[in-house]
Protein backbone atom coordinates (compact mmCIF):
# COMPACT_ATOMS: atom_id res chain seq x y z
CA UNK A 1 -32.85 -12.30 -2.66
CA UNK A 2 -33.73 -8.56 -1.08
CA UNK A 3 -35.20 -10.46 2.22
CA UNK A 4 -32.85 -13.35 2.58
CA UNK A 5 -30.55 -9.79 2.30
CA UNK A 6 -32.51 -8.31 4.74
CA UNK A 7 -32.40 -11.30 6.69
CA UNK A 8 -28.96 -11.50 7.30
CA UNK A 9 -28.70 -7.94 8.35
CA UNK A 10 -31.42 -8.71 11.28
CA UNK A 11 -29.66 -8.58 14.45
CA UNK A 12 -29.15 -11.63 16.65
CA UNK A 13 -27.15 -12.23 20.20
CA UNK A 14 -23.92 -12.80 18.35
CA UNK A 15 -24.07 -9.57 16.82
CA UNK A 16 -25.19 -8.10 19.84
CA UNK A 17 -22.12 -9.33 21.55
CA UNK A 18 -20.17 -8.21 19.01
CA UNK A 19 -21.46 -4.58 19.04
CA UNK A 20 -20.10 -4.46 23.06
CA UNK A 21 -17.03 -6.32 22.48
CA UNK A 22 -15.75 -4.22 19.41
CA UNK A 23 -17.84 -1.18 18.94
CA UNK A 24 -17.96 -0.26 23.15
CA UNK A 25 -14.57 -1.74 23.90
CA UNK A 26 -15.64 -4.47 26.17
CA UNK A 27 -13.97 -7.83 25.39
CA UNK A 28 -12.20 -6.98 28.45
CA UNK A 29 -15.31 -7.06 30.58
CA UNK A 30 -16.48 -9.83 28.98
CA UNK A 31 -14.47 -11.86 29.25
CA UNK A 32 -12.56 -11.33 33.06
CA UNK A 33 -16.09 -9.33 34.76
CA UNK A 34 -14.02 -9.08 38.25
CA UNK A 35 -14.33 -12.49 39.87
CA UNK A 36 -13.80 -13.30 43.29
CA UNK A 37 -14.68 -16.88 43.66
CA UNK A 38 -11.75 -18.79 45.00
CA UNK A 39 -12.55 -22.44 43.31
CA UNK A 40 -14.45 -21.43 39.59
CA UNK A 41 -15.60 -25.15 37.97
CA UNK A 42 -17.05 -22.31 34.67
CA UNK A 43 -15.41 -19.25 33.23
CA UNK A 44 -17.08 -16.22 35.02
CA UNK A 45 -17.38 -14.65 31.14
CA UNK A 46 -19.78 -17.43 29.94
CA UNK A 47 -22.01 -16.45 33.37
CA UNK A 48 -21.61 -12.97 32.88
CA UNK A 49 -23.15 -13.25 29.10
CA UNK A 50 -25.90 -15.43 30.47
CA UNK A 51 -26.72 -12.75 32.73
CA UNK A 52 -26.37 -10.20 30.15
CA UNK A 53 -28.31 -11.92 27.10
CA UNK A 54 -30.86 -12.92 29.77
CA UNK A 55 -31.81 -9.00 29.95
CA UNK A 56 -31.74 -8.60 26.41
CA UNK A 57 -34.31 -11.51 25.69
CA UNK A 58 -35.97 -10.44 28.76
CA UNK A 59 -35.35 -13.74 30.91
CA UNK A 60 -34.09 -11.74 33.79
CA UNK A 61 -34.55 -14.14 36.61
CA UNK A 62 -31.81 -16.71 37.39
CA UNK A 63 -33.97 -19.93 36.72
CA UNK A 64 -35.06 -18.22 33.23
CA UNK A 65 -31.12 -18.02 32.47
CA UNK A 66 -30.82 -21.55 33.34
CA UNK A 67 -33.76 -22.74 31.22
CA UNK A 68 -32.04 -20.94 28.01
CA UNK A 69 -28.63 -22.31 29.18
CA UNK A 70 -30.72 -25.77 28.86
CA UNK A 71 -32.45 -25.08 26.01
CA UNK A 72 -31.84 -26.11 22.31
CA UNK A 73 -30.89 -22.35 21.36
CA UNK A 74 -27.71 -22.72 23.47
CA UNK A 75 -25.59 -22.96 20.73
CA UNK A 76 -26.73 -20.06 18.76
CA UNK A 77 -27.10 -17.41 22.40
CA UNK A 78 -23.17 -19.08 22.80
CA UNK A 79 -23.96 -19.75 26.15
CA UNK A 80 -23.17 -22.80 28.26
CA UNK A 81 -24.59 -25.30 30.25
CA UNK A 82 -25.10 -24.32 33.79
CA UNK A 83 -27.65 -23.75 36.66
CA UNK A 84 -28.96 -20.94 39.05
CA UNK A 85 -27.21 -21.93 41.55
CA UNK A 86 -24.07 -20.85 39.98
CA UNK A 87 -25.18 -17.13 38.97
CA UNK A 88 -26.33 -16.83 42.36
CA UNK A 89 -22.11 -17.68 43.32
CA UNK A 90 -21.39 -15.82 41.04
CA UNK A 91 -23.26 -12.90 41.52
CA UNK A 92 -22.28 -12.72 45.86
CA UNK A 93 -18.54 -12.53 44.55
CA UNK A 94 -18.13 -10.81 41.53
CA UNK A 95 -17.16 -6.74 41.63
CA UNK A 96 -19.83 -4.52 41.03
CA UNK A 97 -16.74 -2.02 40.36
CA UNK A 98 -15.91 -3.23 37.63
CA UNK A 99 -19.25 -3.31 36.25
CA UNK A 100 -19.40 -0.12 36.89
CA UNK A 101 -16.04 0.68 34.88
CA UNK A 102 -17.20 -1.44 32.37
CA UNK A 103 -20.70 1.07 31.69
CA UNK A 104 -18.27 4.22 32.08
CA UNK A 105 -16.06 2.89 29.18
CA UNK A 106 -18.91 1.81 26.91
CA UNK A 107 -20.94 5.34 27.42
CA UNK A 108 -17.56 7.02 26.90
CA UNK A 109 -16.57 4.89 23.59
CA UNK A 110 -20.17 5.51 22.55
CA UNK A 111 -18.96 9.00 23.25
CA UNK A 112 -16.02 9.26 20.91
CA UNK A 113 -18.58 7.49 18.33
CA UNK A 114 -20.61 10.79 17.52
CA UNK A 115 -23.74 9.01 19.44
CA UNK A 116 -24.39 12.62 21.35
CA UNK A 117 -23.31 14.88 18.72
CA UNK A 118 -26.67 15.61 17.95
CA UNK A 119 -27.47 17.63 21.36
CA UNK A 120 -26.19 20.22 22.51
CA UNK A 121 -26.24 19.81 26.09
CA UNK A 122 -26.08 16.55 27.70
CA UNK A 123 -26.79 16.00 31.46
CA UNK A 124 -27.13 13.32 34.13
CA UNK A 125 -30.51 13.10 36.72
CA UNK A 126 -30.69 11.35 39.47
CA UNK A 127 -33.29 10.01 41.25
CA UNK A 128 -34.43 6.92 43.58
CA UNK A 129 -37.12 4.41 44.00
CA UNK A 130 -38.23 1.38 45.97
CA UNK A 131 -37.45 -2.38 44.73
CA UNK A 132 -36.88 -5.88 45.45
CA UNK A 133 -39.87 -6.83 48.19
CA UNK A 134 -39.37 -9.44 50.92
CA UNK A 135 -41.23 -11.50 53.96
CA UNK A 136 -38.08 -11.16 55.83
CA UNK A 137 -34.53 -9.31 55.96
CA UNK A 138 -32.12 -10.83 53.68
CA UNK A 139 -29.19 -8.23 53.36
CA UNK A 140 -27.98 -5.34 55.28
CA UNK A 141 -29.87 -2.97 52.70
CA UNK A 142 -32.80 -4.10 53.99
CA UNK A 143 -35.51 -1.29 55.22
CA UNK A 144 -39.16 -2.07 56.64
CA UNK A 145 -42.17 -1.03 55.22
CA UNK A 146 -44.92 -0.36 57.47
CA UNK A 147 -48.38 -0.57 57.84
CA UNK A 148 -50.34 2.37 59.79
CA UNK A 149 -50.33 0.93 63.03
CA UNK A 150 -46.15 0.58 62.64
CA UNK A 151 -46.81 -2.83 62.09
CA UNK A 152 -43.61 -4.56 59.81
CA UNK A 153 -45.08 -6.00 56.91
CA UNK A 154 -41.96 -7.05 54.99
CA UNK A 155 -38.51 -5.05 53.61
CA UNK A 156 -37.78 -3.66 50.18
CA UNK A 157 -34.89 -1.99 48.71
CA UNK A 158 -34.32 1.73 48.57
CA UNK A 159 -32.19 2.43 45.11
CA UNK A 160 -30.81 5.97 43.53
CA UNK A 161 -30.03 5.33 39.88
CA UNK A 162 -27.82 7.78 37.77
CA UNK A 163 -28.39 8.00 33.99
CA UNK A 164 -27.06 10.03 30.72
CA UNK A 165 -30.20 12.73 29.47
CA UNK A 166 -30.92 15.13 26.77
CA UNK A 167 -28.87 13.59 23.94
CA UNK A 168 -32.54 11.81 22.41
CA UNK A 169 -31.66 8.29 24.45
CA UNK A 170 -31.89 7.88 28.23
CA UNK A 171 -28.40 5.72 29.23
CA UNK A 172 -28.63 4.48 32.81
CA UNK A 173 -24.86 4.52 34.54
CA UNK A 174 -24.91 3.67 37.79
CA UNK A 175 -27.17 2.80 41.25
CA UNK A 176 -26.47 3.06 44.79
CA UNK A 177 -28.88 1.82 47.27
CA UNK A 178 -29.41 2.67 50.64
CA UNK A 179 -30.14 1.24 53.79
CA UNK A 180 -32.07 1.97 57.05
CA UNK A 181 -30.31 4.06 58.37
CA UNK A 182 -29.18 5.75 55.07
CA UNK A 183 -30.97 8.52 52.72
CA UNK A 184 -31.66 9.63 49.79
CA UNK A 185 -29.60 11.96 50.17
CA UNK A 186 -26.28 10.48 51.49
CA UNK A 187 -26.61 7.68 48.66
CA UNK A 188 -27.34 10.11 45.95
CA UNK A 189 -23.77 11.91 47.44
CA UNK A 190 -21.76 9.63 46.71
CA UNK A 191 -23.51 8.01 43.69
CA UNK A 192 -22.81 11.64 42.47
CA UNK A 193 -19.29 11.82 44.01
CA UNK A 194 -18.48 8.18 42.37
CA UNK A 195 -19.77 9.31 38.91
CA UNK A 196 -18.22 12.50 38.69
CA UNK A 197 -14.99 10.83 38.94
CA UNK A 198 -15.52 8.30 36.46
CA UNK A 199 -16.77 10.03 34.34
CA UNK A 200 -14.73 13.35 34.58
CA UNK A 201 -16.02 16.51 34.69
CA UNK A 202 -16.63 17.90 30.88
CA UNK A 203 -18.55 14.53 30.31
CA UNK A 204 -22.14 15.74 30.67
CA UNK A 205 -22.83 19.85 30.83
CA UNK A 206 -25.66 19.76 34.08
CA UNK A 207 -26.85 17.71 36.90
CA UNK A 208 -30.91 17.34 37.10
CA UNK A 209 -31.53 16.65 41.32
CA UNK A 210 -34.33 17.46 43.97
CA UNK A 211 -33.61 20.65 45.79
CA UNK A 212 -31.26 19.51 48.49
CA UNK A 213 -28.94 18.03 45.87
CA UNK A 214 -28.56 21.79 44.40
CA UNK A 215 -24.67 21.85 45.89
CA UNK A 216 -23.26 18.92 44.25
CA UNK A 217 -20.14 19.19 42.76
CA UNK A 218 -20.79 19.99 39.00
CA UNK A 219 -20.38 22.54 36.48
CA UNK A 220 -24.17 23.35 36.65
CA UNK A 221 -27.06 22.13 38.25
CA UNK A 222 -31.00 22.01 37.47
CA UNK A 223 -32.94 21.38 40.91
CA UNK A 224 -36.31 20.74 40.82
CA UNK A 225 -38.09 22.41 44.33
CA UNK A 226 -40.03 20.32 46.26
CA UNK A 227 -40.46 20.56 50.15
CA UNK A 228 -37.13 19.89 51.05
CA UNK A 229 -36.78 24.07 50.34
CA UNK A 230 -39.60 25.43 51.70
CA UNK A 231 -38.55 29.01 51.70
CA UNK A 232 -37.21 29.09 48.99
CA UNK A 233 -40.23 27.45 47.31
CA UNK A 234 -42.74 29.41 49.02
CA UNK A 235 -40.29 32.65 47.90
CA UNK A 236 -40.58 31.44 44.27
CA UNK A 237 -44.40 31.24 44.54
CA UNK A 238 -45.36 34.36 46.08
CA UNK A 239 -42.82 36.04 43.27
CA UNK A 240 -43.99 34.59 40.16
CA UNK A 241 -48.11 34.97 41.17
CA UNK A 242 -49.68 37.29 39.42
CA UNK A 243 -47.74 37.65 36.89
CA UNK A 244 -47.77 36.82 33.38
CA UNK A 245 -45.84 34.47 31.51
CA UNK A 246 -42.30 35.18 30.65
CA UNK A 247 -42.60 32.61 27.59
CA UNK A 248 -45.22 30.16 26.03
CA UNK A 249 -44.16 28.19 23.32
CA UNK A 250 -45.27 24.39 21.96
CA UNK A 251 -43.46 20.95 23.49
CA UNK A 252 -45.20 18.50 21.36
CA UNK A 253 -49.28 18.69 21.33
CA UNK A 254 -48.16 20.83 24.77
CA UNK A 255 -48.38 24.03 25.61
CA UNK A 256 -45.90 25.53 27.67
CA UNK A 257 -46.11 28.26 29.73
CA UNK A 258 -42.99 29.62 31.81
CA UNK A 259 -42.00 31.99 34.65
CA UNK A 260 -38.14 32.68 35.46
CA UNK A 261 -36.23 35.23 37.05
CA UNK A 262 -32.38 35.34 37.35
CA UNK A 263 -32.14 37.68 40.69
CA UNK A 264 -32.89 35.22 43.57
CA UNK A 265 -30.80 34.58 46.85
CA UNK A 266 -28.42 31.64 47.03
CA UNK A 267 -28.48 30.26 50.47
CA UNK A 268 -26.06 29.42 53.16
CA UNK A 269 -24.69 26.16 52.14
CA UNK A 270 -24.91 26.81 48.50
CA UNK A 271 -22.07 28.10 46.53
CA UNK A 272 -24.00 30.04 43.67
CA UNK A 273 -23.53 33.29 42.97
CA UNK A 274 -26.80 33.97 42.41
CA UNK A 275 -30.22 31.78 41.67
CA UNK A 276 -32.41 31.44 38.51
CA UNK A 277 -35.80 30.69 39.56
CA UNK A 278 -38.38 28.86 37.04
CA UNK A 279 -41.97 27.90 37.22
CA UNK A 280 -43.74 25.95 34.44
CA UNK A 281 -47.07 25.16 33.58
CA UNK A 282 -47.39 22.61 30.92
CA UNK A 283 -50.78 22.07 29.36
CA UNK A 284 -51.78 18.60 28.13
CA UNK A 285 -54.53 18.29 24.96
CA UNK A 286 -56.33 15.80 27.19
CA UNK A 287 -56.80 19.10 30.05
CA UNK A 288 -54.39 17.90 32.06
CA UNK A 289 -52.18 20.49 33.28
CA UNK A 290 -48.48 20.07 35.09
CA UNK A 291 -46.97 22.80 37.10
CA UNK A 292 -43.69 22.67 38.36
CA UNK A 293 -40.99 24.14 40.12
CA UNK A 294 -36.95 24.60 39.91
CA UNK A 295 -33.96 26.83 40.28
CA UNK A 296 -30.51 26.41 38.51
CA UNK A 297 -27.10 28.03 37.89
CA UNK A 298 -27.47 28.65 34.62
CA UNK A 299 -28.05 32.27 33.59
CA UNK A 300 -30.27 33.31 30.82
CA UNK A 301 -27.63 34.49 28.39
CA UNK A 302 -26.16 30.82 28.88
CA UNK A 303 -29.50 28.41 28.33
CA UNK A 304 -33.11 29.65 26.80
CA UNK A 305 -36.18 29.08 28.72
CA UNK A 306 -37.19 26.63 26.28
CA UNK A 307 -34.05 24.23 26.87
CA UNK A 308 -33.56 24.87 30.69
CA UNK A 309 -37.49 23.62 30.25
CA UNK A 310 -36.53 20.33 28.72
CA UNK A 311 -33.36 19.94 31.16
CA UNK A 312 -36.28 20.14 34.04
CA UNK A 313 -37.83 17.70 32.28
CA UNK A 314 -35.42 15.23 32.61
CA UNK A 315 -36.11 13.10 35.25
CA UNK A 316 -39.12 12.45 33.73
CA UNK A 317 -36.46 10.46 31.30
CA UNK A 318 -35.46 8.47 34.09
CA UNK A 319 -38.40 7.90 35.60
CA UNK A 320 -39.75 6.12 32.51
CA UNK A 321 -36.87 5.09 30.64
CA UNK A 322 -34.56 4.10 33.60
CA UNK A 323 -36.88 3.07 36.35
CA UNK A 324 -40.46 1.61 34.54
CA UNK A 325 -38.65 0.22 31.84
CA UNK A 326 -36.13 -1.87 34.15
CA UNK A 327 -38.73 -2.81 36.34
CA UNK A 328 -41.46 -3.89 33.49
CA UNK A 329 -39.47 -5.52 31.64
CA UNK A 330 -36.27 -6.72 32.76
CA UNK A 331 -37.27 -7.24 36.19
CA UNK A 332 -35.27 -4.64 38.22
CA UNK A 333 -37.86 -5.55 41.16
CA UNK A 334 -37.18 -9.15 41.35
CA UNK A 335 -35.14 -10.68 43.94
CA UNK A 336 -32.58 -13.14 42.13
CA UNK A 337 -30.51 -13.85 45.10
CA UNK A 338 -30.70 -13.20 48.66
CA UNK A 339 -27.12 -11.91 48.94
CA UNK A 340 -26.43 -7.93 49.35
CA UNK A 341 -23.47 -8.02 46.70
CA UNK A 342 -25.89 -10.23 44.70
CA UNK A 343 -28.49 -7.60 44.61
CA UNK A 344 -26.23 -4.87 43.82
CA UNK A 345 -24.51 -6.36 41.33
CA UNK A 346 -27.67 -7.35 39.07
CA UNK A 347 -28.66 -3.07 39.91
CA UNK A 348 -25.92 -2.58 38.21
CA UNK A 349 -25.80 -4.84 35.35
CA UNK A 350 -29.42 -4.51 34.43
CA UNK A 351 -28.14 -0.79 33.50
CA UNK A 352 -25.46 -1.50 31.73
CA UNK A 353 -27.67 -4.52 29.77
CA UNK A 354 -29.84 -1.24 28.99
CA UNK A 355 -27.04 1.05 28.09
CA UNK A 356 -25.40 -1.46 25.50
CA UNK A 357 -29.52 -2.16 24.19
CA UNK A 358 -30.18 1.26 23.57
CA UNK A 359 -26.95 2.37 21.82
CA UNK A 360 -27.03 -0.93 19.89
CA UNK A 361 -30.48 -0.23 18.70
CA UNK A 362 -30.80 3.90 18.62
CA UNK A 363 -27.22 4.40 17.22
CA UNK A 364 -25.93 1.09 15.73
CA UNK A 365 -29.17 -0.22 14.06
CA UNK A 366 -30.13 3.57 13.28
CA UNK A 367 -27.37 4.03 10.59
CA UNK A 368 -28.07 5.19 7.40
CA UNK A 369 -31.95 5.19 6.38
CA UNK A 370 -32.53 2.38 8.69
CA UNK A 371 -35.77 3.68 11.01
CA UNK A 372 -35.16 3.49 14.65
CA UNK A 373 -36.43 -0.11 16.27
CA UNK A 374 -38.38 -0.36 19.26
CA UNK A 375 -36.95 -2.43 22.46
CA UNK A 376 -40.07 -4.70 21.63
CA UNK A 377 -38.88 -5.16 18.45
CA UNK A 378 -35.09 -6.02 18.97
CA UNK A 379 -36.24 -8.55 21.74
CA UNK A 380 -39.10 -10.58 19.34
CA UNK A 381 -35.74 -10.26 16.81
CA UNK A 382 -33.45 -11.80 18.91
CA UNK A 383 -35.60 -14.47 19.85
CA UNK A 384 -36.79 -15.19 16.18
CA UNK A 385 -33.16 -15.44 15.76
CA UNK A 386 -32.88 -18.31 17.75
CA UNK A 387 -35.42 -20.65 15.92
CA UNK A 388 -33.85 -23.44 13.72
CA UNK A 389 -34.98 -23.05 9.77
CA UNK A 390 -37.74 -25.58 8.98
CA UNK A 391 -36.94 -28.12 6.41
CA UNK A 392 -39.38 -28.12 4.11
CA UNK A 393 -40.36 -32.29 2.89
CA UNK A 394 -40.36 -32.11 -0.94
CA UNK A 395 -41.07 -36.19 -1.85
């Protein structure tokens, strides 16, 4: 009785779907996801949830959502029949705005749900990577890669993701890629510009970005040096040698030692007041040792050393949780559909697939004495979920 209990407590696509529809307010989304197609033969919903429940099972390519679509377990994914050919329609002429909307609302419901009450601050960090290789130029996003001669060898994708840190689950939000004649930069702008209006500005408490980023507008802002400030990094280095640790406490097995000072020049185009400095050297137990570099806004009787250490830390969050994870396992790098809106749009859905996994998992699953699941876990679920009982012959 206790497992056939337990059994029916299990989660399974239904009850995935309705954890977003109730729990993160989006029946609207799922139901009218922004379509632009002029002559619709199926319900852009039904595609969208394909799409979606093809990221949570981990069939991220189109013709993987048309083999489940096909498949025997249609019924209980409450999916229906269709083929690749019309995500790929789909995908060219739906809104990735609304997308976007629709991950701003569920973060924000999640929000007003207690899911971050257990940190203190809570921060976005941005940062970019390459995806989605080609032979030739399909889009307008398209950049070559060369060999060292300046040969072309093909095109990828250049992509800045945004995503929710320091509240004990990473939450990508948003991505904005960039084309050849674009940077890093200019796309992380207005990624930044686009989010900060979504999201409003008491939403998250600091910004983690490279050096250059250090003047976006947000409340506070954790900037990691690299050589994009040279001075100023080369000012921090000759400062801090020499001396001896301000701090040294434990991260983990770690050992952390850290440098800071709070009196260092702001420069032209940055609107600071003044400059805290840090420097970090993090020890590993297999020898390994990581030194690092960053300046913020935040004054010392605001954040401790140890927590302006974790908020440098942070990209680190997106790195593996955003980035490797969507590219290892729900195939961020693939190339669905040949189509620029196409491309974006899946960007953005396979972070909002992630958002509504994690919170669904971490938070929903979590409750009570429940132990936390691993993603690995919740997808072999979900797919044990879809397997007819066996009827057992008793003559």
């Amino acid at each position: 009785m206790a497992a056939t209990e337990g059994a029916a407590r299990d989660p399974t696509p239904r009850r995935l779907k309705k954890y977003g529809e109730k729990c993160l307010r989006l029946k609207w989304y799922l139901r009218a996801p922004g379509d632009g197609r002029t002559q619709p033969h199926l319900p852009a919903g039904a595609l969208l949830w394909g799409l979606l429940i093809g990221q949570f099972l981990r069939r991220c390519g189109f013709s993987g959502i048309e083999a489940l679509a096909r498949s025997s377990a249609r019924q209980a994914l409450k999916l229906s029949r269709f083929g690749d050919d019309a995500l790929g329609y789909l995908t060219e002429r739906l809104s990735p705005a609304v997308t976007r909307r629709a991950a701003v609302i569920a973060v924000g419901q999640a929000k007003r749900n207690k899911a971050f009450d257990n940190c203190r601050f809570m921060g976005l960090a941005v940062d970019g990577t390459g995806v989605a290789r080609s032979h030739r130029r399909v889009c307008r996003w398209c950049r070559p890669y060369r060999n060292r001669q300046r040969e072309i060898l093909g095109y990828h994708h250049k992509v800045v993701r945004v995503g929710i840190v320091g509240a004990s689950l990473t939450l990508p939000l948003d991505a904005e890629p960039y084309g050849p004649h674009d940077s890093e930069y200019d796309a992380g702008r207005r990624l930044l510009r686009r989010v900060g209006v979504n999201l409003g500005r008491r939403f998250a408490q600091y910004v983690v970005v490279d050096g250059e980023f250090a003047r976006a507008p947000f409340l506070h802002v954790v900037a990691r040096r690299k050589g994009n400030l040279p001075e100023r990094f080369a000012a921090a280095q000759k400062r801090f040698r020499g001396q001896p640790p301000r701090q040294v406490f434990g991260h983990g097995r770690d050992r952390v030692e850290v440098w800071e000072e709070d009196d260092f020049d702001p420069w032209d185009t940055l609107r600071w007041e003044t400059v805290r400095g840090i420097r970090y050297r993090q020890y590993k137990p297999q020898g390994e040792v990581v030194e690092a570099y960053g300046l913020t806004d935040f004054r010392s009787t605001q954040v401790s050393s140890q927590t302006l250490f974790r908020m440098a830390k942070s990209p680190w969050e997106i790195e593996n949780q955003g980035f490797n994870a969507a590219k290892n396992r729900h195939g961020f790098e693939h190339l669905c559909h040949p189509h620029a809106n196409s491309l974006l749009l899946v960007w953005v859905l396979t972070a909002l697939a992630l958002t509504i996994e994690r919170l669904y998992r971490v938070r929903f699953l979590h409750r009570g004495t429940r132990p936390v699941r691993e993603a690995v876990d919740l997808c072999q679920l979900l797919w044990l979920s879809l397997s007819r009982p066996i009827a057992h012959d008793t003559s």
